[in-house]
Structure formats: structure tokens, C-alpha cells
Protein backbone atom coordinates (compact mmCIF):
# COMPACT_ATOMS: atom_id res chain seq x y z
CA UNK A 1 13.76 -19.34 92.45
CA UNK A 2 13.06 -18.25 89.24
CA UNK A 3 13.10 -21.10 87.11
CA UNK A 4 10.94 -22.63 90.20
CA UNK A 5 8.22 -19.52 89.28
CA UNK A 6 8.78 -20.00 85.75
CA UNK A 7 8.03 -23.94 86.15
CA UNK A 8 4.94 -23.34 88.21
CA UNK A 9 3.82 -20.77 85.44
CA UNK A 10 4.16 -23.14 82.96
CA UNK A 11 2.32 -26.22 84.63
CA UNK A 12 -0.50 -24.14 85.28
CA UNK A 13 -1.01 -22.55 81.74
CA UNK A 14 -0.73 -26.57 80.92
CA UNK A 15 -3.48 -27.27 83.25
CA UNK A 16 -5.84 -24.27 82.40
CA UNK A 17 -5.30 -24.12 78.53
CA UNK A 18 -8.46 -25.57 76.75
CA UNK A 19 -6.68 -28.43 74.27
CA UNK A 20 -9.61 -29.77 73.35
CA UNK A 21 -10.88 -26.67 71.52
CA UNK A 22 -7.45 -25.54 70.06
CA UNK A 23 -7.86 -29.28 68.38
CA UNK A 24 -11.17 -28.67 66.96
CA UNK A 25 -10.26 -25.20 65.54
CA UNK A 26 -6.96 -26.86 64.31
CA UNK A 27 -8.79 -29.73 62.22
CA UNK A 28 -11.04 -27.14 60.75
CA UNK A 29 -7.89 -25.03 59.54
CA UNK A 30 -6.29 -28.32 57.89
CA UNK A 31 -9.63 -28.96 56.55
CA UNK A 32 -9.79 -25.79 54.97
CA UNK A 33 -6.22 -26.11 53.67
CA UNK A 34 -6.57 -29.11 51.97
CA UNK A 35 -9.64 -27.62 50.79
CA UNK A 36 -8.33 -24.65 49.77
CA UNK A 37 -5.16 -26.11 47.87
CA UNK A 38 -7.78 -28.00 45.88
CA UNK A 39 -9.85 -24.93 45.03
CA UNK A 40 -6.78 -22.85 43.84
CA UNK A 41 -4.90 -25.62 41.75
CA UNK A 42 -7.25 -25.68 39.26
CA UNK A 43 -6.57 -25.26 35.20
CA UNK A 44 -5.34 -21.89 35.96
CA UNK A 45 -2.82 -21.89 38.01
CA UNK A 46 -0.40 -18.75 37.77
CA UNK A 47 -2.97 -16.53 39.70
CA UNK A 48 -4.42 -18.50 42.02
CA UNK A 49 -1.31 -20.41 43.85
CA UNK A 50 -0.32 -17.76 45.76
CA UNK A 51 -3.86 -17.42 47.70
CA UNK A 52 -2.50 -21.02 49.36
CA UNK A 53 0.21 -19.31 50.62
CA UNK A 54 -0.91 -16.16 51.87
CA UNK A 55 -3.54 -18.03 53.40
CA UNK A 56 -1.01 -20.35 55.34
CA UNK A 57 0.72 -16.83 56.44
CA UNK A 58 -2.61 -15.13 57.97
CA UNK A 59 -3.15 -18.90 59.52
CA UNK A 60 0.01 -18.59 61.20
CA UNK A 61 -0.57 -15.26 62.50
CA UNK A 62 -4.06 -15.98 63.49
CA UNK A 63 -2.42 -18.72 65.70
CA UNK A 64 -0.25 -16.40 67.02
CA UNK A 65 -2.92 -14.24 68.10
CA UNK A 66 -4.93 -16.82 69.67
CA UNK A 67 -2.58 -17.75 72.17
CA UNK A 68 -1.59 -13.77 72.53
CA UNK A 69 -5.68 -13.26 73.42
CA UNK A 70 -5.87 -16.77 75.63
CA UNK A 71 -2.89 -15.39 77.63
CA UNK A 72 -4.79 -11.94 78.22
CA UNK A 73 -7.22 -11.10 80.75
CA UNK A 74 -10.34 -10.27 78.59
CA UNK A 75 -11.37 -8.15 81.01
CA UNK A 76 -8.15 -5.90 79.46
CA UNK A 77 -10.98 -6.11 76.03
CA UNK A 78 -13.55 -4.52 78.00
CA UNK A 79 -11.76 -1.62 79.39
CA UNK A 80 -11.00 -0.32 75.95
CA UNK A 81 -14.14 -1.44 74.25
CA UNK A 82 -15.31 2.15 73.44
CA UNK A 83 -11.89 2.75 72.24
CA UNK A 84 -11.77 -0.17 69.66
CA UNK A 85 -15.69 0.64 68.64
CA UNK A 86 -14.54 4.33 67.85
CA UNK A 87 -11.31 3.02 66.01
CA UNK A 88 -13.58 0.50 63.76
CA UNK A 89 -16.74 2.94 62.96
CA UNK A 90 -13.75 5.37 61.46
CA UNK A 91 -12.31 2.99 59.74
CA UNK A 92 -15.38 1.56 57.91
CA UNK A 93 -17.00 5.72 57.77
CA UNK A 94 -12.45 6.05 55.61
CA UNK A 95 -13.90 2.92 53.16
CA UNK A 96 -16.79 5.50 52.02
CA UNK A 97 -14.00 7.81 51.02
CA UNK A 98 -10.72 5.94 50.07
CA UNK A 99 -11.79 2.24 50.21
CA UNK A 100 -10.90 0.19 47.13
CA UNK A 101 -13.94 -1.28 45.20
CA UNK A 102 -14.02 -4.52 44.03
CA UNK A 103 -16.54 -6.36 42.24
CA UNK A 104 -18.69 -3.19 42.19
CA UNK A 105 -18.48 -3.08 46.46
CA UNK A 106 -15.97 -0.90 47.82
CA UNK A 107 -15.62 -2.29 51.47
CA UNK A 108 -11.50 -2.39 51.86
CA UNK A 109 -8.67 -0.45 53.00
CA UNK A 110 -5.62 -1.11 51.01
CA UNK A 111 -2.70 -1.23 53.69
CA UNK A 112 -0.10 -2.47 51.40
CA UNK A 113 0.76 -5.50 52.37
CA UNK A 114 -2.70 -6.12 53.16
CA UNK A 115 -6.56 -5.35 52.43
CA UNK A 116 -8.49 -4.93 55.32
CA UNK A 117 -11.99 -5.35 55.51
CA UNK A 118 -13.74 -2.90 58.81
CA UNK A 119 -16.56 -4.46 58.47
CA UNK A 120 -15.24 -8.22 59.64
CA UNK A 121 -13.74 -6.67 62.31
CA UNK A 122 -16.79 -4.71 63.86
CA UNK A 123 -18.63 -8.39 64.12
CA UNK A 124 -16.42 -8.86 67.04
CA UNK A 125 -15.79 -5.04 68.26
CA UNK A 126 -19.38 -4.80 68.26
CA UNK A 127 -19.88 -8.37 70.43
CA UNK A 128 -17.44 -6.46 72.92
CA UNK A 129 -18.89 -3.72 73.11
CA UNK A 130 -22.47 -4.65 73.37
CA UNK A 131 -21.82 -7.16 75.54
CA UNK A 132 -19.76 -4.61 78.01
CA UNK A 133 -23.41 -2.52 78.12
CA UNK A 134 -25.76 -5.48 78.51
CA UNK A 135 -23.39 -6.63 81.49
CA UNK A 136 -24.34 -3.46 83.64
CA UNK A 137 -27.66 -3.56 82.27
CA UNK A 138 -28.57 -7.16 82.48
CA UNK A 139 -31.85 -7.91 85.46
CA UNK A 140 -33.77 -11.08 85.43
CA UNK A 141 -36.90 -9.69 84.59
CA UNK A 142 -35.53 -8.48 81.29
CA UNK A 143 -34.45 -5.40 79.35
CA UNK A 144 -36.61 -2.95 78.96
CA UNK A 145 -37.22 -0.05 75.73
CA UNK A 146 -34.45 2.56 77.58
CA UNK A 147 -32.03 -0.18 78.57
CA UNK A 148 -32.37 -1.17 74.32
CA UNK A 149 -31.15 2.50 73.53
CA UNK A 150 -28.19 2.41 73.20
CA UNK A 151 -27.35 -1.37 72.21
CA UNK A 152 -30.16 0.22 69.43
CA UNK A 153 -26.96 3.28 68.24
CA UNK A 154 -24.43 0.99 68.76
CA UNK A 155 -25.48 -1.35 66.15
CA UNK A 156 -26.86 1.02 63.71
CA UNK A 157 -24.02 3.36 63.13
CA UNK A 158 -21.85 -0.09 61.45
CA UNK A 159 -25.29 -1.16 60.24
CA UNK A 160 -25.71 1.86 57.76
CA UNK A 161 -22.07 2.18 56.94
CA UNK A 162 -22.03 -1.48 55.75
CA UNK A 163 -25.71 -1.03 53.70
CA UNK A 164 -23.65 2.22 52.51
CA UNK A 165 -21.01 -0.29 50.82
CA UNK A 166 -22.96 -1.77 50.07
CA UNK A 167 -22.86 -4.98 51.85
CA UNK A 168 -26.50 -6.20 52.58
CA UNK A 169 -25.35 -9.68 53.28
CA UNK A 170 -22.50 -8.36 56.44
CA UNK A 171 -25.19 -5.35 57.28
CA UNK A 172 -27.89 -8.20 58.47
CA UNK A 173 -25.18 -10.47 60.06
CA UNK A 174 -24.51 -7.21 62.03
CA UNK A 175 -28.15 -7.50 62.88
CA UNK A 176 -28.23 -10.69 63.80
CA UNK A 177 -25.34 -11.23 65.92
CA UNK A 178 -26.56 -8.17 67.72
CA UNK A 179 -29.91 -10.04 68.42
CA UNK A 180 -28.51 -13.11 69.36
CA UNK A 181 -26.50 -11.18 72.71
CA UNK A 182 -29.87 -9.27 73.56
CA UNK A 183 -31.95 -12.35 73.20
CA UNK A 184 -29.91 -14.42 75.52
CA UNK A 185 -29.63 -11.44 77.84
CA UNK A 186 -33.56 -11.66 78.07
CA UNK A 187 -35.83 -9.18 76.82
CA UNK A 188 -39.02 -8.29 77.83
CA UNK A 189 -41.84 -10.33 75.41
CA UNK A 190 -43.67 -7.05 74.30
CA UNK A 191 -40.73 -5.74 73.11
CA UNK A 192 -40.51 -8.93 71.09
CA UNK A 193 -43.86 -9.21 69.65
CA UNK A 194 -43.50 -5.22 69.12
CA UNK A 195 -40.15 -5.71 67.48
CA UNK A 196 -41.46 -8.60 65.57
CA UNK A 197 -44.27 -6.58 64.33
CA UNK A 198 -42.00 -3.99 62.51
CA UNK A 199 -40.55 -6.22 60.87
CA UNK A 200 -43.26 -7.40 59.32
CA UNK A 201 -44.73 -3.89 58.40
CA UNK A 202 -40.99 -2.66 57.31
CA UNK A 203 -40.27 -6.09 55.27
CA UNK A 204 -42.87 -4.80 51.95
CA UNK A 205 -41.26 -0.99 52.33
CA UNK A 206 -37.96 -2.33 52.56
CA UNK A 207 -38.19 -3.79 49.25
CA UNK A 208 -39.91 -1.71 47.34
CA UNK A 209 -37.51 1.67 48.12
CA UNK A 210 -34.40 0.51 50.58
CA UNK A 211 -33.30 -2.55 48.50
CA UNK A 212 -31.37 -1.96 44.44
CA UNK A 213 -32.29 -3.73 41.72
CA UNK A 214 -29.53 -6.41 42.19
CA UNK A 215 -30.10 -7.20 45.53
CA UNK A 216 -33.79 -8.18 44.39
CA UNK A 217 -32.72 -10.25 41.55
CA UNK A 218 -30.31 -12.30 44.14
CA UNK A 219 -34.13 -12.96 46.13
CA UNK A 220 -35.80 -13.78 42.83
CA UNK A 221 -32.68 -16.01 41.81
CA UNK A 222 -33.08 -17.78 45.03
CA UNK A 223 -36.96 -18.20 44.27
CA UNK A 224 -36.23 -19.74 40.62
CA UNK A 225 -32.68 -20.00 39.78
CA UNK A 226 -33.38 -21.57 36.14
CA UNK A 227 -34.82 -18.31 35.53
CA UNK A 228 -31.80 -16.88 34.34
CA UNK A 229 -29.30 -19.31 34.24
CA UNK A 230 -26.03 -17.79 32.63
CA UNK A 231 -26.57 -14.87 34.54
CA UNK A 232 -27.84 -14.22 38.04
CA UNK A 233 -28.29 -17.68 38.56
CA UNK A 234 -25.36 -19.40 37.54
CA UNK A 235 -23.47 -19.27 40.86
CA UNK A 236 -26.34 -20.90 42.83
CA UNK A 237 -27.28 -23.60 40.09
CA UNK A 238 -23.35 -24.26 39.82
CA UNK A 239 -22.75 -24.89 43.52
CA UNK A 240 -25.86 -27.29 43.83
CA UNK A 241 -24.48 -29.22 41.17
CA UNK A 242 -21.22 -29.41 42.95
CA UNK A 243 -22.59 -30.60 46.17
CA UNK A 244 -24.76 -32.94 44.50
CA UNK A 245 -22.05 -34.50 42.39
CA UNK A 246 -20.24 -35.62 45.47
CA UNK A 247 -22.90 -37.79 46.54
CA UNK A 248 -22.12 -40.12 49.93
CA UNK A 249 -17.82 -40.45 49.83
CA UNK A 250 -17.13 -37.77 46.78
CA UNK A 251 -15.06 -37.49 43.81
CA UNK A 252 -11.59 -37.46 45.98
CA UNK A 253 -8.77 -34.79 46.30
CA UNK A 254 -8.57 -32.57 43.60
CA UNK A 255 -11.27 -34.74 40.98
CA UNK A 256 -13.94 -32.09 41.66
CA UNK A 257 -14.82 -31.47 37.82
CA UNK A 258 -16.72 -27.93 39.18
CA UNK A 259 -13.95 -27.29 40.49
CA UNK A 260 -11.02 -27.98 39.04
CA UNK A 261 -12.57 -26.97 34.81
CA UNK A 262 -13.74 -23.38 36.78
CA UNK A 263 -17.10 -23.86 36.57
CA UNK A 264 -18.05 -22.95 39.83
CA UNK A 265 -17.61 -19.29 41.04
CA UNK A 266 -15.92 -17.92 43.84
CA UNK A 267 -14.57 -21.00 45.00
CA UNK A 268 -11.80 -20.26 47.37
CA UNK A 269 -13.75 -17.67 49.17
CA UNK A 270 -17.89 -18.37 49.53
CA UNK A 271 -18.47 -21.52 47.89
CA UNK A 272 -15.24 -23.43 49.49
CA UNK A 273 -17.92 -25.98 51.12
CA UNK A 274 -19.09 -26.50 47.59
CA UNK A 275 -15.58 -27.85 46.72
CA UNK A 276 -15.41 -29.68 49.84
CA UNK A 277 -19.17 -31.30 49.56
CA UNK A 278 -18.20 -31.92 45.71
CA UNK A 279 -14.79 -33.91 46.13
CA UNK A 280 -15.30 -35.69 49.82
CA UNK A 281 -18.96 -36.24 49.44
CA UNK A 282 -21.87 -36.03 52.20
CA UNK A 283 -19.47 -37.55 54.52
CA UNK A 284 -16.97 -35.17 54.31
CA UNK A 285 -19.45 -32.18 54.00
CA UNK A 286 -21.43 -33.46 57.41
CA UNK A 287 -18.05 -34.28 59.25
CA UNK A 288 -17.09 -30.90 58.85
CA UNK A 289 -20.49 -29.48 60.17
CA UNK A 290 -20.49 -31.96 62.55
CA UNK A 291 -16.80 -30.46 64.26
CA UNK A 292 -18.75 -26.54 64.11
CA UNK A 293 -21.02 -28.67 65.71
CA UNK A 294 -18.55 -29.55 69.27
CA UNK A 295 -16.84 -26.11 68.83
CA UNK A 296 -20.20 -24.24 69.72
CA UNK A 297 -20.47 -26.88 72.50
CA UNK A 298 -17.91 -26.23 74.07
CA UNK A 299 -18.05 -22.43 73.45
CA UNK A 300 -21.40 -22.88 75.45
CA UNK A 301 -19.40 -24.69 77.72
CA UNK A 302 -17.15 -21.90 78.38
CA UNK A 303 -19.85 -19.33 78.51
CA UNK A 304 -21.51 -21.40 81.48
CA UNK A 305 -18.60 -21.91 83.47
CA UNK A 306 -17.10 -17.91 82.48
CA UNK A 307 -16.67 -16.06 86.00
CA UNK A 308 -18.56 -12.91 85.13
CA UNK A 309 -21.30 -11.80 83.18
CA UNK A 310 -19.20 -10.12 80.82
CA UNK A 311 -17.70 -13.48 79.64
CA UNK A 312 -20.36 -15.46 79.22
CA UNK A 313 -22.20 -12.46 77.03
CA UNK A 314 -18.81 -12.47 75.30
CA UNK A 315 -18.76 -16.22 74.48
CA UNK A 316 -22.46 -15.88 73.36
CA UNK A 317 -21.78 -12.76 71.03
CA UNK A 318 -18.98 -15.18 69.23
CA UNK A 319 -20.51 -18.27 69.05
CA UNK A 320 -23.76 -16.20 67.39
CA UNK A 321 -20.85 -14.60 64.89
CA UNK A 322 -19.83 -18.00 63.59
CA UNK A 323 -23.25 -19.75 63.95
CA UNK A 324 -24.67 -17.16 61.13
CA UNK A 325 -21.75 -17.45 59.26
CA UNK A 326 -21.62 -20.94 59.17
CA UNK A 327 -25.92 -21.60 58.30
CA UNK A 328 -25.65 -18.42 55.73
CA UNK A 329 -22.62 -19.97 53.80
CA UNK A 330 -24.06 -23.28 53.88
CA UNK A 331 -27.55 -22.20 53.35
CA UNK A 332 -26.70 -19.69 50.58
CA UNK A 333 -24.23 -23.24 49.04
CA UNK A 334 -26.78 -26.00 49.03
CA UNK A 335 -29.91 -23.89 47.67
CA UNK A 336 -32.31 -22.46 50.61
CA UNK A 337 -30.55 -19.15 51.02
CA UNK A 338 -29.94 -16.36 48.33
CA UNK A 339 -26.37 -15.90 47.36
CA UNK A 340 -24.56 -13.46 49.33
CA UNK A 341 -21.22 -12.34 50.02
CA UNK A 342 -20.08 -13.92 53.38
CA UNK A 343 -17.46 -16.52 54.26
CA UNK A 344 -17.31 -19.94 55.96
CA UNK A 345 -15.37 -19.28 59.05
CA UNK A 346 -12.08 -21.50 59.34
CA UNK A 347 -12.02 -22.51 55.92
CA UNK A 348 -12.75 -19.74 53.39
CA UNK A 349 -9.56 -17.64 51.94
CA UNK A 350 -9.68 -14.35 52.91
CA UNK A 351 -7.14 -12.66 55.82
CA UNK A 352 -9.83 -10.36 57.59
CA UNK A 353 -12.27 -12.92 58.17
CA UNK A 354 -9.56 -15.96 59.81
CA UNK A 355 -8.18 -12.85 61.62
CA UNK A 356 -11.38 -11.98 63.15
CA UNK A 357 -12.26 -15.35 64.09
CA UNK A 358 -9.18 -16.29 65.57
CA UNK A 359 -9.56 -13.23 67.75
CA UNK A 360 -12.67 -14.35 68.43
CA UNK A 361 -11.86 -18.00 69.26
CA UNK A 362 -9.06 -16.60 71.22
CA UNK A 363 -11.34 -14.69 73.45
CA UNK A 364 -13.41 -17.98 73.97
CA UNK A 365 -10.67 -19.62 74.99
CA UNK A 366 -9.32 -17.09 77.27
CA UNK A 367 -12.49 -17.13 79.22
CA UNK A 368 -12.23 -20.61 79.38
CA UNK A 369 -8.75 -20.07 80.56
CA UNK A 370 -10.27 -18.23 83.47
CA UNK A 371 -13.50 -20.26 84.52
CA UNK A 372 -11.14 -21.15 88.06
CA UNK A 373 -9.89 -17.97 88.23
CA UNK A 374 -12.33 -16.32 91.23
């Protein structure tokens, strides 16, 4: 009897479980492997060989958790949202005071055998939790100015710990994934143009006394990178050379020459689509965009067919988490964005961030799981 349960179980996780997507994520990964072993077997090799394997080791428990979150209700998410929200705003408010700085940013807790980064993980916290409020909330005419309250506190408490950092770059992505779940919920249009509107009066006061000197010259360096070069403009006139070098089929695996001789910055981390533009060429560069492309489809798909409100708000929230990742990387790579710090989902090296999106994806795919679940 048992074995019969276990049997019937198993068939119908067969029959529920979303292959399609777990193939699309899974091509990304290997793309971003290959990439990745490229971008860290350069001239100097002693320090940089290791990253491959590490990041093989967070893949495999990213993995893990993906099928851990697919198997679990995500309702079990929502229950504990507050919970998670609290956890992550104390975490990010214990960076401030013993966070480890690098590269003049101190944004990481050193656990040992790992350096975690709050602020990746309060992208997705914060798409649970706002999406738990806007559920109750939600009405067809709109939200209105109170219902916006408290999504409003939610998202600024992370928003000024991560300018605090500082992190401009995550701070806005905070922003924006925030706005993405509130604009699909509906709001009501004065509340847009009025929202719109303070933007436009805050934009001038912004810059002139909330923004530091460096965080200007990356907007000026955008404007005219050959106006400095060797300095502030090196990393965005390096990576343009790198994807245009690569031209229509690329230099091939591991013949990148900004690449492989160093010239180009960062390259395991946020200019890893350089590398890949650079040594497979516009084909392999579009290909790639082109499977980001199907996984939002079907992460649409799944928010359409999700059984609850709560779901689909969730599927939205993540899908607007990797959309903005994936057009400021790029963006920021190829020239019409400034530089900032923030990493191509799937294929960048960096634990935090695969760990957050696998969670993520996971949650996606447990919805999906669901959609004949009533």
C-alpha cells in the first residue's frame, strides 16, 4: 500500500513538475559555466580558478533549493513573510556595523564559509512581502494613496539601508522591482502622473545634494566615456570593445583577447556577457537573451494560470527582479547604461545572487506546480 502511495506520489510530481522551465534555467547555468571557466582561466590563473569551483558548489545548492521550494506550498512563504522581511532589514541595518567593505562598499556579512550579501536577498523578501499586502489590497478600480502606505515603508526601510552602503545601483533595483508589482496590481492614474511628477522635481535635487562625487562621474562617464579613459571610463570603453570584437559568430572558447590578456574589468562578475558577446559573437550574445526571453514567458505563463492572487503577484515580483537585472547588466555592457554594480542573473559568479534567483525561480515553478491544484 505504500509503495502504491509512494508510486502515485511520484507520477504526479512527474506530471505537475514544469520541465520545460527547469531546461531553460539549466542551459543558462551551462552557459554561464562555460562562460565563466573562460573568464577565470585567463593569464592569471592561481587566483581566479577557484571562483569556477565555488561557483559549481553554490550551482549545486541552488538546484537543490529549487526543487526544495517547487515541492513547498508557497503559500508556507506567505505566512512567514513578515518574519523573513524582519530577519533581512536586520541583517542589511548588522552590514552598517560589522559588514566587510570591499572595493570601498561595505555591503557583506562574512559567515565563514561564505559572504553574504542582505541586500540580494531582500529583492525577493521584499517581492513576498509586498506582494502578500497588495493581495488583500488589490480592487479593480485601483490602489489608492492609503492602500500605497505601507508598500511606500516597506520598500524604503531596504531602500535607505542599501543607499547607506552605499549601493545606488541595488537601492534603485529595489525601486524598481517594487514598481513593477504595484503597477501590475493597477494604480490609480493620478497617483501616476503625481508620482511621475516628483520625480521630475526630485531628479535636479537629487543630484546636486543626495548623489557623491563618484556616483556623478559614473553618469558623466556614461555621457562621454573618452573623457577619461584610463580612469572612470575604462571599464565601459573596455567592455564595448569586447562586444564589438566578437562581431556575428565570435572569437571562440577561450580566444577572447579582452579577456583572456585582463583587459577587461570585472569579468566574472558584471561584465560576464562581455566575455560571452566577445568570444561567441552576436549569435551567441542574442541566443542567450533570446532563452531570458522564453523564461519570462513562461513565468507569465505561470502567473496567469497561478490559483490565487498571491501567486500570480509573486510570479510578477520575480520576473520584474530578473527583467532589471538582465536590461541593467546588458545595458550598463554594451554602452546605453552607466556602469553599475549588479549581476547578470544565471551567469554572473557570485553565491548570493544564483542563490536568490534560484529561490526565486523555485517559487515560479512551485506556483506552476500548483496551477491544478484548486
Amino acid at each position: 500500500m505504500l509503495q502504491s502511495n509512494l508510486h502515485v506520489e511520484g507520477r504526479t510530481f512527474f506530471n505537475r513538475f514544469d520541465y520545460h522551465f527547469a531546461i531553460v534555467i539549466l542551459s543558462l547555468n551551462l552557459i554561464g559555466l562555460i562562460n565563466l571557466y573562460s573568464a577565470t582561466h585567463g593569464v592569471s590563473i592561481t587566483s581566479t580558478t577557484k571562483l569556477f569551483n565555488q561557483q559549481i558548489l553554490w550551482l549545486s545548492v541552488g538546484w537543490g533549493l529549487y526543487f526544495v521550494v517547487t515541492l513547498m506550498d508557497y503559500n508556507f512563504f506567505r505566512r512567514i513573510t513578515y518574519i523573513l522581511y524582519g530577519i533581512n532589514v536586520f541583517a542589511m541595518a548588522s552590514v552598517m556595523v560589522i559588514g566587510k567593505s570591499f572595493y570601498g562598499a561595505q555591503r557583506w556579512l562574512d559567515l565563514g564559509f561564505f559572504r553574504y550579501q542582505p541586500s540580494e536577498t531582500m529583492k525577493l523578501v521584499l517581492v513576498l512581502t509586498l506582494s502578500h499586502i497588495i493581495a488583500d489590497k488589490h480592487r479593480p478600480e485601483g490602489l489608492g494613496l492609503r492602500d500605497l502606505f505601507l508598500p511606500a515603508v516597506i520598500t524604503g526601510i531596504p531602500f535607505v539601508l542599501t543607499v547607506k552602503q552605499p549601493d545606488l545601483g541595488t537601492a534603485l533595483l529595489l525601486i524598481a522591482i517594487s514598481f513593477s508589482i504595484l503597477f501590475f496590481a493597477k494604480i490609480k492614474k493620478y497617483l501616476l502622473i503625481l508620482g511621475l511628477s516628483v520625480v521630475v522635481i526630485a531628479a535636479p535635487l537629487v543630484w546636486s545634494f543626495g548623489m557623491k562625487t563618484y556616483q556623478k562621474n559614473r553618469v558623466l562617464t556614461f555621457l562621454d566615456p573618452g573623457k577619461d579613459p584610463r580612469g572612470t571610463g575604462y571599464n565601459s570603453i573596455q567592455s564595448k570593445i569586447a562586444v564589438g570584437s566578437g562581431e556575428f559568430l565570435g572569437k571562440g572558447f577561450r580566444k577572447g583577447t579582452q579577456s583572456q590578456l585582463e583587459f577587461l574589468p570585472e569579468r566574472h562578475t558584471d561584465f560576464i556577457y562581455s566575455v560571452l558577446s566577445e568570444e561567441f559573437g552576436f549569435l551567441g550574445s542574442v541566443s542567450t537573451f533570446g532563452l531570458f526571453i522564453i523564461l519570462y514567458l513562461m513565468g507569465i505563463r505561470a502567473s496567469i494560470h497561478s490559483k490565487d492572487k498571491f501567486g500570480a503577484f509573486v510570479s510578477v515580483g520575480v520576473l520584474a527582479y530578473l527583467f532589471w537585472h538582465v536590461f541593467v547588466n546588458i545595458g550598463m555592457v554594451i554602452g546605453i547604461l552607466p556602469i553599475v554594480g549588479v549581476p547578470l542573473p544565471l551567469l554572473s559568479y557570485g553565491g548570493s545572487s544564483l542563490l536568490s534567483t534560484m529561490f526565486g525561480l523555485g517559487l515560479i515553478s512551485s506556483i506552476s506546480y500548483r496551477r491544478y491544484l484548486f
